[in-house]
Protein backbone atom coordinates (compact mmCIF):
# COMPACT_ATOMS: atom_id res chain seq x y z
CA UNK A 1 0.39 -13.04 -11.77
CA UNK A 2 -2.10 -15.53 -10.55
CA UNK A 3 0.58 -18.29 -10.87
CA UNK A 4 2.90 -16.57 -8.22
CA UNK A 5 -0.69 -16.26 -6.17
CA UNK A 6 -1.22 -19.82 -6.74
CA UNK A 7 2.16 -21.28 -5.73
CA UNK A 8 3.01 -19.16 -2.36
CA UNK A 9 3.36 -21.63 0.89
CA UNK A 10 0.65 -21.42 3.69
CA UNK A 11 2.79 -19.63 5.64
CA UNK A 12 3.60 -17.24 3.00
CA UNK A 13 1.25 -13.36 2.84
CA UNK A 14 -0.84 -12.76 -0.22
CA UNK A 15 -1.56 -9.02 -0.03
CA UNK A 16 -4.46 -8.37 -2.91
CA UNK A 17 -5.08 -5.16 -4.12
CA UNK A 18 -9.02 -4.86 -3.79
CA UNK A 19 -9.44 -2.16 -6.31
CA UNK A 20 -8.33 -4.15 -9.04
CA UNK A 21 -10.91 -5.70 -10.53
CA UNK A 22 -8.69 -9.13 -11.09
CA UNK A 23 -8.36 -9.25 -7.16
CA UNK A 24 -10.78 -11.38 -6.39
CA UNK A 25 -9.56 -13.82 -9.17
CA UNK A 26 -6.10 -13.45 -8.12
CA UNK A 27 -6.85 -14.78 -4.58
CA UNK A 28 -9.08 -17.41 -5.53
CA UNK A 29 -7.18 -20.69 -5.31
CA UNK A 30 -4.17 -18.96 -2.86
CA UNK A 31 -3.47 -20.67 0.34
CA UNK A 32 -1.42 -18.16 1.56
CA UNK A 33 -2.26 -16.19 4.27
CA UNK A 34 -4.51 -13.41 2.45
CA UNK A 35 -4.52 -9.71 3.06
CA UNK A 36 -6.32 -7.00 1.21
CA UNK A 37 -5.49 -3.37 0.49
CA UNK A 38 -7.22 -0.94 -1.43
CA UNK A 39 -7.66 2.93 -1.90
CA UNK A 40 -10.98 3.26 -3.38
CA UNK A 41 -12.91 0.46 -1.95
CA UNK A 42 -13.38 -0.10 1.78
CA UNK A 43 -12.95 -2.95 4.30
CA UNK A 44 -9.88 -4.08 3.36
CA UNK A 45 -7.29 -5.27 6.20
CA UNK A 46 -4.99 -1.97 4.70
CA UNK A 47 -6.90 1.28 3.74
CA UNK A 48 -5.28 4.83 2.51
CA UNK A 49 -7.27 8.05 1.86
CA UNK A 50 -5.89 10.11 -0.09
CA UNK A 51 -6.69 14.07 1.51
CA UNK A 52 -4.68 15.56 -0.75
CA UNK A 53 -2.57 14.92 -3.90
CA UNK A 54 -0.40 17.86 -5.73
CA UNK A 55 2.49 18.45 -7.37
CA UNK A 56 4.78 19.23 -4.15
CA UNK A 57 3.39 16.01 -2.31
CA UNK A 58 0.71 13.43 -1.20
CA UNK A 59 -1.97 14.46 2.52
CA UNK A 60 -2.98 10.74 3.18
CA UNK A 61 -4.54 9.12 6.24
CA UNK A 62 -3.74 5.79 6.75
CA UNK A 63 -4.73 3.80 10.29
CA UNK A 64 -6.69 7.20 11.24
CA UNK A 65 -3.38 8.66 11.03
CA UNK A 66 -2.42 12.10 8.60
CA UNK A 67 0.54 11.60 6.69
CA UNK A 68 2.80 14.28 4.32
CA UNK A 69 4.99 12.73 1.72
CA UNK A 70 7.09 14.43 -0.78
CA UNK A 71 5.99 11.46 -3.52
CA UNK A 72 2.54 12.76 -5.52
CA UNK A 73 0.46 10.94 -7.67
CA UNK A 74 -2.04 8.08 -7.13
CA UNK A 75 0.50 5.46 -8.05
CA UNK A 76 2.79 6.91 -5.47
CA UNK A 77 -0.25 6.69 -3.06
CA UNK A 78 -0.46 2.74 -3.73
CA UNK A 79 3.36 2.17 -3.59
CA UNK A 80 3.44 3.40 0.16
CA UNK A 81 -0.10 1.22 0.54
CA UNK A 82 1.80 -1.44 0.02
CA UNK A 83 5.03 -0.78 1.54
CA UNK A 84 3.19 0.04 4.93
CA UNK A 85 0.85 -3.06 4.04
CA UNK A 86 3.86 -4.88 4.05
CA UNK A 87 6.08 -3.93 6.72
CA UNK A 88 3.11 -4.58 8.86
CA UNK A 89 3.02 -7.88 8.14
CA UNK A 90 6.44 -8.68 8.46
CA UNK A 91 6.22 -6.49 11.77
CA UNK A 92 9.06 -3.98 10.86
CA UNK A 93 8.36 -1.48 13.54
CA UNK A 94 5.42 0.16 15.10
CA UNK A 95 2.89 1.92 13.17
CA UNK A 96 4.00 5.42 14.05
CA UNK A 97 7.52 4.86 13.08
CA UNK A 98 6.63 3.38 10.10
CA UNK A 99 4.58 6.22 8.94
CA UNK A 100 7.38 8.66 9.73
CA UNK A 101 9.93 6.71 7.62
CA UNK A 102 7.32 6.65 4.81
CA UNK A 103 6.80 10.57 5.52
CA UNK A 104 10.73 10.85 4.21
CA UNK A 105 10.72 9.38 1.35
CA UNK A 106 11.95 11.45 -1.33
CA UNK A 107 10.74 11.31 -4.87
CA UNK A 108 13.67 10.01 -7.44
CA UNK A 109 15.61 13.51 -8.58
CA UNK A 110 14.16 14.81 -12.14
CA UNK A 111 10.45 13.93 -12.16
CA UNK A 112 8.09 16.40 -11.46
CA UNK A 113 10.46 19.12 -10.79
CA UNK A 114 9.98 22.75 -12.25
């Protein structure tokens, strides 16, 4: 993983998951433009609290913003980190309408179902 770190282009994102304790390493010798994301730990350029996390769905507040989704679980909780991370970066819409696209997402049919 490093290696793809380590050979992006300047102009290229780096987006570095700052609760994994490899992060920092990760990063290191990247000349890409770096980013950071992260859950647990603060200060990154992307945070995501997670309010709530059940069965039927995911509360999370992301840019001081409270989002339901229909996905549950904390690695559900970093998949739309990063997908919002992301489409930020590549500016695919405003920050509203990308929380309400992320707010329909529906989880794959067959997991978690009763």
């Amino acid at each position: 993983k490093k290696e793809l770190f380590d050979n992006l282009p300047k102009e290229a994102y780096a987006l570095i998951n700052i609760d994994d304790k490899n992060g920092a390493i990760v990063g290191q010798n990247c000349t890409a433009q770096k980013k950071s994301m992260g859950i647990r730990k603060t200060g990154a350029d992307f945070n995501l609290k997670v309010m709530e996390n059940q069965l039927s769905g995911l509360v999370l507040k992301v840019d001081g913003q409270e989002v339901s989704c229909l996905l549950s679980g904390e690695y559900n909780a970093y998949n739309l980190l990063t997908t919002y991370a992301v489409a930020n970066l590549l500016e695919w819409g405003d920050t509203s309408q990308l929380l309400l696209q992320l707010s329909a997402l529906k989880p794959v049919r067959g997991r978690f179902e009763r």
